[in-house]
Structures are given as structure tokens and as C-alpha cells.
C-alpha atoms as a PDB file:
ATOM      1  CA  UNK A   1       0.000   0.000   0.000  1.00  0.00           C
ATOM      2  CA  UNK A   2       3.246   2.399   1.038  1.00  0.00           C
ATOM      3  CA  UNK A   3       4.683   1.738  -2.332  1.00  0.00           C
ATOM      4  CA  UNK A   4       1.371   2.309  -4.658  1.00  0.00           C
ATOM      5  CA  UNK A   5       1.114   5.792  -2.204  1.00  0.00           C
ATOM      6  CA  UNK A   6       4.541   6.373  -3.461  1.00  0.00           C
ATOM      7  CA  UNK A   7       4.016   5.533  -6.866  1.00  0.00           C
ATOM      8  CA  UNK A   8       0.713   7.009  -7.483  1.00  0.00           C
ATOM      9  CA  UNK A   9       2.097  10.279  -5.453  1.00  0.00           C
ATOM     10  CA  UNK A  10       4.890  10.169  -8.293  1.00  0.00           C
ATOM     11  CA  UNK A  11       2.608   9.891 -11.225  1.00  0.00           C
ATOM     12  CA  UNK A  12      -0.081  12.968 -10.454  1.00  0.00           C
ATOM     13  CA  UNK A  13       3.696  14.960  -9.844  1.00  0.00           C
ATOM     14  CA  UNK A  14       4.930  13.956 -12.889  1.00  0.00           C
ATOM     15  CA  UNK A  15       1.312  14.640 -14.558  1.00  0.00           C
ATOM     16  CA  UNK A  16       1.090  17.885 -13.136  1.00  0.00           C
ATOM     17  CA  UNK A  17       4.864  18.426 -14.313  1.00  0.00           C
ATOM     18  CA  UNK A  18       4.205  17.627 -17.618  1.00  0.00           C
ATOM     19  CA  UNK A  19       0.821  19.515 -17.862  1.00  0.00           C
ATOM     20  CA  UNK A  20       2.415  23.113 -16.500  1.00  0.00           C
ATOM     21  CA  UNK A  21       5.697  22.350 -19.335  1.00  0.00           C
ATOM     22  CA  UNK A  22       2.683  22.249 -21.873  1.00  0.00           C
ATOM     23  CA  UNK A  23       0.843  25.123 -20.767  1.00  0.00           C
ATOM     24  CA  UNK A  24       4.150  27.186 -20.844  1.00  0.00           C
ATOM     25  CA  UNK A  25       4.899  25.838 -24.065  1.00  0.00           C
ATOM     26  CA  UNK A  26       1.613  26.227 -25.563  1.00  0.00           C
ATOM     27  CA  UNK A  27       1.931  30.147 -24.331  1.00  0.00           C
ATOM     28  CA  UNK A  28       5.377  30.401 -25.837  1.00  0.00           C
ATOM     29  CA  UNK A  29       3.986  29.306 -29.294  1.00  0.00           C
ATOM     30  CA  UNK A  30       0.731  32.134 -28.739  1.00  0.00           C
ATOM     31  CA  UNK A  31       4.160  34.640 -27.934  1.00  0.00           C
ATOM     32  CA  UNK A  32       6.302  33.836 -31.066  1.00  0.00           C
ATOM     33  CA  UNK A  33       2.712  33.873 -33.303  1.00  0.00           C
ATOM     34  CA  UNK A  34       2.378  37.399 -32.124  1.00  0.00           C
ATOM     35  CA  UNK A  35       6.096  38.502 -32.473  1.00  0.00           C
ATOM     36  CA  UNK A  36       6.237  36.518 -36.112  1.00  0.00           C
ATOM     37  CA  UNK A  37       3.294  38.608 -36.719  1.00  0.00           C
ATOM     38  CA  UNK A  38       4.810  41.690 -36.117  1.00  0.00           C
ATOM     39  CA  UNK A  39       8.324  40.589 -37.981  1.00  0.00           C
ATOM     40  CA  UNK A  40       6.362  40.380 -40.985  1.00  0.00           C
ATOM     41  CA  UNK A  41       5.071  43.492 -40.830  1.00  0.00           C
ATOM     42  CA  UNK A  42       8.408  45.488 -39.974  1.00  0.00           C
ATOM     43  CA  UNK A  43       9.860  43.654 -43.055  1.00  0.00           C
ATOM     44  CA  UNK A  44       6.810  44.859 -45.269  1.00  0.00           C
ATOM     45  CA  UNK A  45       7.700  48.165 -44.195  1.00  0.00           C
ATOM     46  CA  UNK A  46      11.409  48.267 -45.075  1.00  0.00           C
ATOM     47  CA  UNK A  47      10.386  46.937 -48.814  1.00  0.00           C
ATOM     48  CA  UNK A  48       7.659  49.326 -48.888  1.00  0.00           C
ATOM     49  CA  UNK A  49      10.498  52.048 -47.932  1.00  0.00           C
ATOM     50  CA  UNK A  50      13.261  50.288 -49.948  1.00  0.00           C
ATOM     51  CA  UNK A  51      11.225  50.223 -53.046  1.00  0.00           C
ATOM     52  CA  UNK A  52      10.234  53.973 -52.845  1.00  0.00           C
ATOM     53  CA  UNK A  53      13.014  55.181 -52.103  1.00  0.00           C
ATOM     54  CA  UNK A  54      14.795  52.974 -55.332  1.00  0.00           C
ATOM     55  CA  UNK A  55      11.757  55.109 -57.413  1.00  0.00           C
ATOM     56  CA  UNK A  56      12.686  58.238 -56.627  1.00  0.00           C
ATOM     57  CA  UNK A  57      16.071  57.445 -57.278  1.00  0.00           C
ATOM     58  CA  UNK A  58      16.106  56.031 -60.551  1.00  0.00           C
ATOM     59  CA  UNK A  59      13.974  58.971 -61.867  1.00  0.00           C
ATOM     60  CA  UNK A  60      17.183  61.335 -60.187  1.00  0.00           C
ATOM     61  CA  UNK A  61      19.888  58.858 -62.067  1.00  0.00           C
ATOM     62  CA  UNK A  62      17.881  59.229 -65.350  1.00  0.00           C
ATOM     63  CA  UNK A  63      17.378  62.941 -65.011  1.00  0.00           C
ATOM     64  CA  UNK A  64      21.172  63.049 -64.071  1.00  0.00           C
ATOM     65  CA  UNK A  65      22.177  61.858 -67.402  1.00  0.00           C
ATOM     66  CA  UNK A  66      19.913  63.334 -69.627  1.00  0.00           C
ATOM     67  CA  UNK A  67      20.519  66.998 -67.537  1.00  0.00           C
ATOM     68  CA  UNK A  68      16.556  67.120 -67.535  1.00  0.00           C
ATOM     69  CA  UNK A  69      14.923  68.745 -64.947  1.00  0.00           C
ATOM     70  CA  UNK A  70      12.016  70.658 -66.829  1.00  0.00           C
ATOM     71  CA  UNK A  71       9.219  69.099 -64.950  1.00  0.00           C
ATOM     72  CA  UNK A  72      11.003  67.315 -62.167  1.00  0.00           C
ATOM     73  CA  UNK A  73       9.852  67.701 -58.646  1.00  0.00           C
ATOM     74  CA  UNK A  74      12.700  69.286 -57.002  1.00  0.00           C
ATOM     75  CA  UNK A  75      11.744  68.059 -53.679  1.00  0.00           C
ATOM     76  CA  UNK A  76      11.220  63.999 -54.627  1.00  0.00           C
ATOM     77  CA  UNK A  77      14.918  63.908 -56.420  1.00  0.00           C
ATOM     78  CA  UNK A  78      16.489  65.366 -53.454  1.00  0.00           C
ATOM     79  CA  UNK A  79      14.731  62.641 -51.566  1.00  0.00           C
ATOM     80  CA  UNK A  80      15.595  60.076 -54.041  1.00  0.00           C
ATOM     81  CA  UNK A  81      19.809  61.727 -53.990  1.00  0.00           C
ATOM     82  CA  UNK A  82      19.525  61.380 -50.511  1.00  0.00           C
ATOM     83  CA  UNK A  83      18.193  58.064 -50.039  1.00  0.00           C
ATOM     84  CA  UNK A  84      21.915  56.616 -51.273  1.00  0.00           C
ATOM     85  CA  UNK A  85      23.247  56.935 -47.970  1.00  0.00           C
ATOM     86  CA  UNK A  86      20.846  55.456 -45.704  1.00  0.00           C
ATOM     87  CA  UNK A  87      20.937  52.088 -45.199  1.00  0.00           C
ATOM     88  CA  UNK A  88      19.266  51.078 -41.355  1.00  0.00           C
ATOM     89  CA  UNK A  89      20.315  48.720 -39.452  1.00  0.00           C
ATOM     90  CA  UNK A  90      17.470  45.248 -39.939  1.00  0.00           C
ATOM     91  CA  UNK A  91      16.279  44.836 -36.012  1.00  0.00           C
ATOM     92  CA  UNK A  92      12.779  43.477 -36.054  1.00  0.00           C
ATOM     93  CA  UNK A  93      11.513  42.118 -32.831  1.00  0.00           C
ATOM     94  CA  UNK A  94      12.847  39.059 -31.038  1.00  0.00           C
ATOM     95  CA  UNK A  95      12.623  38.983 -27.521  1.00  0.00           C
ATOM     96  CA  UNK A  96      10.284  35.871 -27.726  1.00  0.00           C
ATOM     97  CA  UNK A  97      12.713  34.073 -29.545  1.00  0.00           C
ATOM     98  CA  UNK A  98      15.983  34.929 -27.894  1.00  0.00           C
ATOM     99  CA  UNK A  99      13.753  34.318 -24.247  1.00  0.00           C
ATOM    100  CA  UNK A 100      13.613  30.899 -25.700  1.00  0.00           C
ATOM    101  CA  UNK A 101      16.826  30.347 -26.653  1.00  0.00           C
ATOM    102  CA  UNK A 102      18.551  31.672 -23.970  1.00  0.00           C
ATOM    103  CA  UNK A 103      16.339  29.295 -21.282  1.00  0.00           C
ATOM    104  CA  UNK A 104      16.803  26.123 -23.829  1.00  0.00           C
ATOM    105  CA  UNK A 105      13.092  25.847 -24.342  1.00  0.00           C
ATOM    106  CA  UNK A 106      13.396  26.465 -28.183  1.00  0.00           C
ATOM    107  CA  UNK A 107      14.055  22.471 -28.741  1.00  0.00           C
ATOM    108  CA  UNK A 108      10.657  21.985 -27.105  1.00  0.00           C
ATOM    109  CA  UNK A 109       8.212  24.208 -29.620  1.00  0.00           C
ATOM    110  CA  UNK A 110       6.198  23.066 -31.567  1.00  0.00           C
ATOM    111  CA  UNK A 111       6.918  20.717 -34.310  1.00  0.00           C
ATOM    112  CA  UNK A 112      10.147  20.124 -36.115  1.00  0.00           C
ATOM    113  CA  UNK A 113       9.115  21.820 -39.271  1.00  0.00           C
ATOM    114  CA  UNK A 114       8.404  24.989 -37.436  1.00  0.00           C
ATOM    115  CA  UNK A 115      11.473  25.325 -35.463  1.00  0.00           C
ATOM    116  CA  UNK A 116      13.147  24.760 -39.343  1.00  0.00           C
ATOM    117  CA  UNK A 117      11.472  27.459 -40.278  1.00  0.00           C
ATOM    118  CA  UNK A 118      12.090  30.022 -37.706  1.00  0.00           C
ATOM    119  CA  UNK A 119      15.897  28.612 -37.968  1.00  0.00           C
ATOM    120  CA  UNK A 120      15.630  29.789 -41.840  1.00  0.00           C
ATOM    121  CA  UNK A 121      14.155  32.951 -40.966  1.00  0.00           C
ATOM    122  CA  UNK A 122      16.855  33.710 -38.377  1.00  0.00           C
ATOM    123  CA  UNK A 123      19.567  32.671 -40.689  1.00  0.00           C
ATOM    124  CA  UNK A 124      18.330  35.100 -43.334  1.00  0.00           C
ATOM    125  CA  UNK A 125      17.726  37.632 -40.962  1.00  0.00           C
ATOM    126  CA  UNK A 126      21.805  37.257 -40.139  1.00  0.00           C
ATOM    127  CA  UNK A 127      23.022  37.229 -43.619  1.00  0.00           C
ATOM    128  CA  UNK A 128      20.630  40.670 -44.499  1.00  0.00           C
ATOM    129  CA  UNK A 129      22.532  42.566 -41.111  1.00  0.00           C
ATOM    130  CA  UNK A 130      25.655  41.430 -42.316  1.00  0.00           C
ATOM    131  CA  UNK A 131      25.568  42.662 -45.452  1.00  0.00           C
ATOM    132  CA  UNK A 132      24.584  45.955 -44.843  1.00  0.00           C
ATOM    133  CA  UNK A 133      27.207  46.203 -42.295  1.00  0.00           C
ATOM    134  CA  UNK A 134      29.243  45.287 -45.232  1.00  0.00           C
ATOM    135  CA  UNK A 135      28.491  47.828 -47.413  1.00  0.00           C
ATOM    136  CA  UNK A 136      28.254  50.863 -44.852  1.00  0.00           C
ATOM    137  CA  UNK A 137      32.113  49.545 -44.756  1.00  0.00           C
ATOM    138  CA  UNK A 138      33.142  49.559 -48.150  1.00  0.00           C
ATOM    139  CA  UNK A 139      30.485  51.966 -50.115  1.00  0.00           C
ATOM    140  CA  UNK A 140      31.357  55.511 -50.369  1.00  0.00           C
ATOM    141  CA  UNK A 141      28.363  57.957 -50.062  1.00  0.00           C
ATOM    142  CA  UNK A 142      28.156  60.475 -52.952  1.00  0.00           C
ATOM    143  CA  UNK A 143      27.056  62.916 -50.882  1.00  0.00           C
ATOM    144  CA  UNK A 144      30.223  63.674 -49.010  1.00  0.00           C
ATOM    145  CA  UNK A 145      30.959  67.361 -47.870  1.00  0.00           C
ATOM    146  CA  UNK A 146      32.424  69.351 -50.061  1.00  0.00           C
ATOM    147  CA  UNK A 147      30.724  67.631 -52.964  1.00  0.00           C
ATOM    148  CA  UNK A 148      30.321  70.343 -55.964  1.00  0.00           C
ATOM    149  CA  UNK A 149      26.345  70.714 -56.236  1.00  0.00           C
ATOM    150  CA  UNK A 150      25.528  69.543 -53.209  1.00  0.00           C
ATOM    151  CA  UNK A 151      25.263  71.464 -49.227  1.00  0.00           C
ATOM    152  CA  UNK A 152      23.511  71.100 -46.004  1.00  0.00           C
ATOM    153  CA  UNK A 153      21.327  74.099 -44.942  1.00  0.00           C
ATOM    154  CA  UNK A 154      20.277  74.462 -41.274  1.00  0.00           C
ATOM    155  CA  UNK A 155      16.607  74.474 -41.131  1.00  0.00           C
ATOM    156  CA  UNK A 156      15.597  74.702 -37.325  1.00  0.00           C
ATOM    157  CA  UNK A 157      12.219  73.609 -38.231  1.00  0.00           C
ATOM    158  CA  UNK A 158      13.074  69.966 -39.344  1.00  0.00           C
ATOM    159  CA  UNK A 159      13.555  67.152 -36.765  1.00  0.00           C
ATOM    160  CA  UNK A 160      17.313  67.276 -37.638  1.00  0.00           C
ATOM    161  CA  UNK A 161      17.637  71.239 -38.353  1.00  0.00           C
ATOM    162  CA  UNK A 162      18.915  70.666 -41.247  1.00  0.00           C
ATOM    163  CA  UNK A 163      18.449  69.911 -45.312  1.00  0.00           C
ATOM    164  CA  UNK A 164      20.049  69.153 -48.210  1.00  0.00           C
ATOM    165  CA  UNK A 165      19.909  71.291 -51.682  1.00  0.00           C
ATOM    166  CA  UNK A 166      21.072  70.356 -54.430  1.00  0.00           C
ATOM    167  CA  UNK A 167      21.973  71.980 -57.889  1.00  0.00           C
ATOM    168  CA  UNK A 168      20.972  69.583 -60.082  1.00  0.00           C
ATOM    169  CA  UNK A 169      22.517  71.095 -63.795  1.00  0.00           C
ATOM    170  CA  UNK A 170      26.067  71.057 -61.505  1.00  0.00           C
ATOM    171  CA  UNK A 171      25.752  67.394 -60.187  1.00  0.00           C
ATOM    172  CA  UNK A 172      24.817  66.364 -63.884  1.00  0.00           C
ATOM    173  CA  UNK A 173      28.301  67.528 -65.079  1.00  0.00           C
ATOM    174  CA  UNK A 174      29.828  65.682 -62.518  1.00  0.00           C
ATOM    175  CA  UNK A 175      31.003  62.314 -63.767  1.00  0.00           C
ATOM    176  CA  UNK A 176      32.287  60.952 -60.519  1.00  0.00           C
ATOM    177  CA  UNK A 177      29.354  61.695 -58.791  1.00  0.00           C
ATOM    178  CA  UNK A 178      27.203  60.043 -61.068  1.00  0.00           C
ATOM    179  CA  UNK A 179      29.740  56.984 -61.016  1.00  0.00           C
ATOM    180  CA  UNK A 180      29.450  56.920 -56.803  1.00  0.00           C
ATOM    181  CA  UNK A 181      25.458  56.907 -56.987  1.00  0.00           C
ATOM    182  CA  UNK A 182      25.453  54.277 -59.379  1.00  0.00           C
ATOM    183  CA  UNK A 183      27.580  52.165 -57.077  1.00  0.00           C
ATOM    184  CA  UNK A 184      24.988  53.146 -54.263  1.00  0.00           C
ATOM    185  CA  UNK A 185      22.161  52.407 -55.915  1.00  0.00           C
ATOM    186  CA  UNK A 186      23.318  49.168 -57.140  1.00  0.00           C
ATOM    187  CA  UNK A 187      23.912  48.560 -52.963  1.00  0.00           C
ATOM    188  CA  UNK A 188      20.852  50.062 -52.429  1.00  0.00           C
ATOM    189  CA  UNK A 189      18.848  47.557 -54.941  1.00  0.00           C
ATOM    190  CA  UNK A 190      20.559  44.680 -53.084  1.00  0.00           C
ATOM    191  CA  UNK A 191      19.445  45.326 -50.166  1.00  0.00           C
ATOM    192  CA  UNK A 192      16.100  45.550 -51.422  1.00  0.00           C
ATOM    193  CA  UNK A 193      16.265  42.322 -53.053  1.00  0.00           C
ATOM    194  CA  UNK A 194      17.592  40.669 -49.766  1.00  0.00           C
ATOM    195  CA  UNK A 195      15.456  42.318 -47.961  1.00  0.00           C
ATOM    196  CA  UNK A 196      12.551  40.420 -49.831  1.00  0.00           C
ATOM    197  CA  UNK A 197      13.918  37.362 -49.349  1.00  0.00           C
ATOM    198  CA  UNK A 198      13.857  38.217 -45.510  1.00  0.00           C
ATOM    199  CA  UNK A 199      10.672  39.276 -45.828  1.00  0.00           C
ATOM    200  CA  UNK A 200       9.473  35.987 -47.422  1.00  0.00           C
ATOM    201  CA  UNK A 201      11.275  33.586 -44.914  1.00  0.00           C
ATOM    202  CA  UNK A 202       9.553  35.944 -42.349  1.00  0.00           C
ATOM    203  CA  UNK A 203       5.635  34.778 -44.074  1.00  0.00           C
ATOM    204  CA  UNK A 204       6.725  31.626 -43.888  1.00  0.00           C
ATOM    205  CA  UNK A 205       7.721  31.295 -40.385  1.00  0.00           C
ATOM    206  CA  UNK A 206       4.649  32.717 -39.230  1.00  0.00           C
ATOM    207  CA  UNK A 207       2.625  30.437 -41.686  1.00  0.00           C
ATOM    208  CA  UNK A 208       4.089  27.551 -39.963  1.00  0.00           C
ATOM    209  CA  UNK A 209       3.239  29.131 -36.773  1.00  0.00           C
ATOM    210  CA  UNK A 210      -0.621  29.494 -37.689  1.00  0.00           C
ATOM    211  CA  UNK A 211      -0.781  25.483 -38.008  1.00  0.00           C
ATOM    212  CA  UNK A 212       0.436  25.592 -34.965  1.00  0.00           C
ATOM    213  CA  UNK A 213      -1.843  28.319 -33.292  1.00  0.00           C
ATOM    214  CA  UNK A 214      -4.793  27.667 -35.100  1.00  0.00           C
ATOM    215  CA  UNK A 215      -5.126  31.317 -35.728  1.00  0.00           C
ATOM    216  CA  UNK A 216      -4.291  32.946 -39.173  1.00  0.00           C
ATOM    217  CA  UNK A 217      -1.107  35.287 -39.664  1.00  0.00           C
ATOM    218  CA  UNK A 218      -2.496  38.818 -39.550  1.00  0.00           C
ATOM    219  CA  UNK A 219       0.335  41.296 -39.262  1.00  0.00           C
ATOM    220  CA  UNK A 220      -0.275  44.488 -37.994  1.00  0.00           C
ATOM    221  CA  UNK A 221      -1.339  47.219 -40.719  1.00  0.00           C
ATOM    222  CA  UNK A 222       0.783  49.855 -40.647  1.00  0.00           C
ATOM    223  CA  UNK A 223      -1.418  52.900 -39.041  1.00  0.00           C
ATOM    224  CA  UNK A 224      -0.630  56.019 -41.307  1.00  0.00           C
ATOM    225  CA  UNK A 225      -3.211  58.435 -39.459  1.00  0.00           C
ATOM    226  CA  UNK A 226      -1.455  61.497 -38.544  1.00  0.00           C
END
């Protein structure tokens, strides 16, 4: 009778063991649908933004050449000049994920397939920082000081006080110019393309996760209200 006590005490410990390890890991899965959800939409944004801005400056390169600036608007091939040099850093959420990695409860989510995919996304995610790390390293911005054409003014009315101008007919004699944006925008169309890809193995992790969840992946619309 001591023994079954023992044993039976064993078994509802171990039962209620194992049933708390699935509740936490049935709440983990909830937690990484609803940060997935949100990594897809910060990537959607950076294409969105990437894409745009690759616009605007293809219209600028095209105008450069030709020297035509009849009906241009002034203000969208500044923006599209500009754009060159920016390249942020890619640092969508993951405090689920690195909570789960960190604690070694990753092994335990979910399926095998899924933790495959949010491997590939992570991977990807890797490869797209790296890159641009690379090429804020090794990519010289056109728009250096001193560049013929080309100033900051201070504008105390900005969020950074200041803004660019640009004489356009100047910068469109300007061979080496044009040869430094080209370089840029052929980084900058990279890191769109990469970017993408990111943005795909990002749909696809949280895809896997909604088999998981039961609930459909439903990033976050980006709210544009002012």
C-alpha cells in the first residue's frame, strides 16, 4: 500500500509536471505567433520604404544623365539623392525568440518543421545585417561634404535642423558623382532584393506558426493616421 502511495504520489507529480511544461509551451507558441506577426510586418515596411526610395532614385539617375529637370519635382529627387546613404540597421523584434533560446526551451516548440522554419528565418535575418554592415564599410556615399552641387542648410524647423539642396545642372556635369550613386544604388537595390527574401522567410515562419496556433497570420497594418 506504502509503495502504490509512493508511486501514485509520483505519477499525479509527474502529470502535473508535464501539464504546466505544456501550458508554458503552448503560451510560448501564442508569444512567437504574435512577435512573427509583427516581424512580418516590420519587413513589409522596409520593402515598402526600400522600393520607394529605389523610385525616386532612378527617376534622379535618369534625369542626371539626360541633364533634364524641366518638370522634375525638385523636392522627390532630393529625396531620391539622398536616399543613397541610408541604409538602417534590420532589427525586427525578437525577444520571444531569444527568451527561448537563452532558457533552452526552443528544442521543445512546436513541431520540427516549425522550429526549421524560424531557424531559416533567423539565418536570413543574419546574412541581411551582415551585409549591410558590409556595405556601410566599403560603399562611399556620394554625398560627401564638399561635394560640388551639393550642401547642407540648417533648417531649425526639421527634426534634424537641417536639409540638403542640391543643384541639379552642376551634379549632372559631374562624372564621378554620377559613377558613386550608381555604385549606391546598385547597394541600395541589393538590399532591397535581400530584404525580400527576408521578408518571405519571415511569411513563412509565421505560416508555420498558424498550423500551430490555429489562428491565421495577420500582421499588424501599418497605421498612417497622422
Amino acid at each position: 500500500i506504502v509503495i502504490a502511495g509512493v508511486v501514485i504520489g509520483f505519477q499525479v507529480t509527474q502529470w502535473a509536471n508535464d501539464r504546466a511544461a505544456e501550458t508554458r509551451r503552448e503560451a510560448a507558441l501564442e508569444r512567437l505567433h504574435d512577435e512573427a506577426e509583427q516581424i512580418v510586418a516590420y519587413h513589409q515596411e522596409h520593402v515598402t520604404l526600400h522600393e520607394g526610395m529605389n523610385a525616386l532614385r532612378t527617376e534622379a539617375i535618369e534625369r542626371l544623365i539626360a541633364n533634364d529637370w524641366a518638370d522634375a519635382d525638385r523636392r522627390d529627387m532630393a529625396q531620391g539623392l539622398n536616399s543613397v546613404g541610408i541604409l538602417p540597421a534590420a532589427f525586427p523584434p525578437r525577444s520571444v525568440y531569444d527568451e527561448l533560446i537563452n532558457t533552452g526551451e526552443f528544442a521543445e516548440i512546436g513541431s520540427p518543421e516549425l522550429r526549421a522554419a524560424i531557424g531559416r528565418y533567423h539565418a536570413q535575418l543574419t546574412f541581411l545585417q551582415a551585409q549591410i554592415d558590409y556595405i556601410r564599410l566599403r560603399i562611399e556615399d556620394p554625398l560627401a561634404v564638399g561635394q560640388p552641387g551639393a550642401r547642407v542648410v540648417y533648417l531649425p524647423e526639421t527634426v534634424r535642423e537641417r536639409r540638403w539642396e542640391f543643384d541639379f545642372e552642376t551634379l549632372s556635369q559631374d562624372d564621378a558623382f554620377l559613377q558613386r550613386l550608381l555604385l549606391g544604388n546598385n547597394s541600395q537595390r541589393a538590399v532591397t532584393d535581400w530584404t525580400r527574401a527576408t521578408l518571405a522567410y519571415a511569411q513563412a515562419m509565421c505560416d508555420a506558426l498558424a498550423e500551430e496556433t490555429g489562428r491565421p497570420c495577420q500582421p499588424p497594418e501599418e497605421d498612417n493616421t497622422e
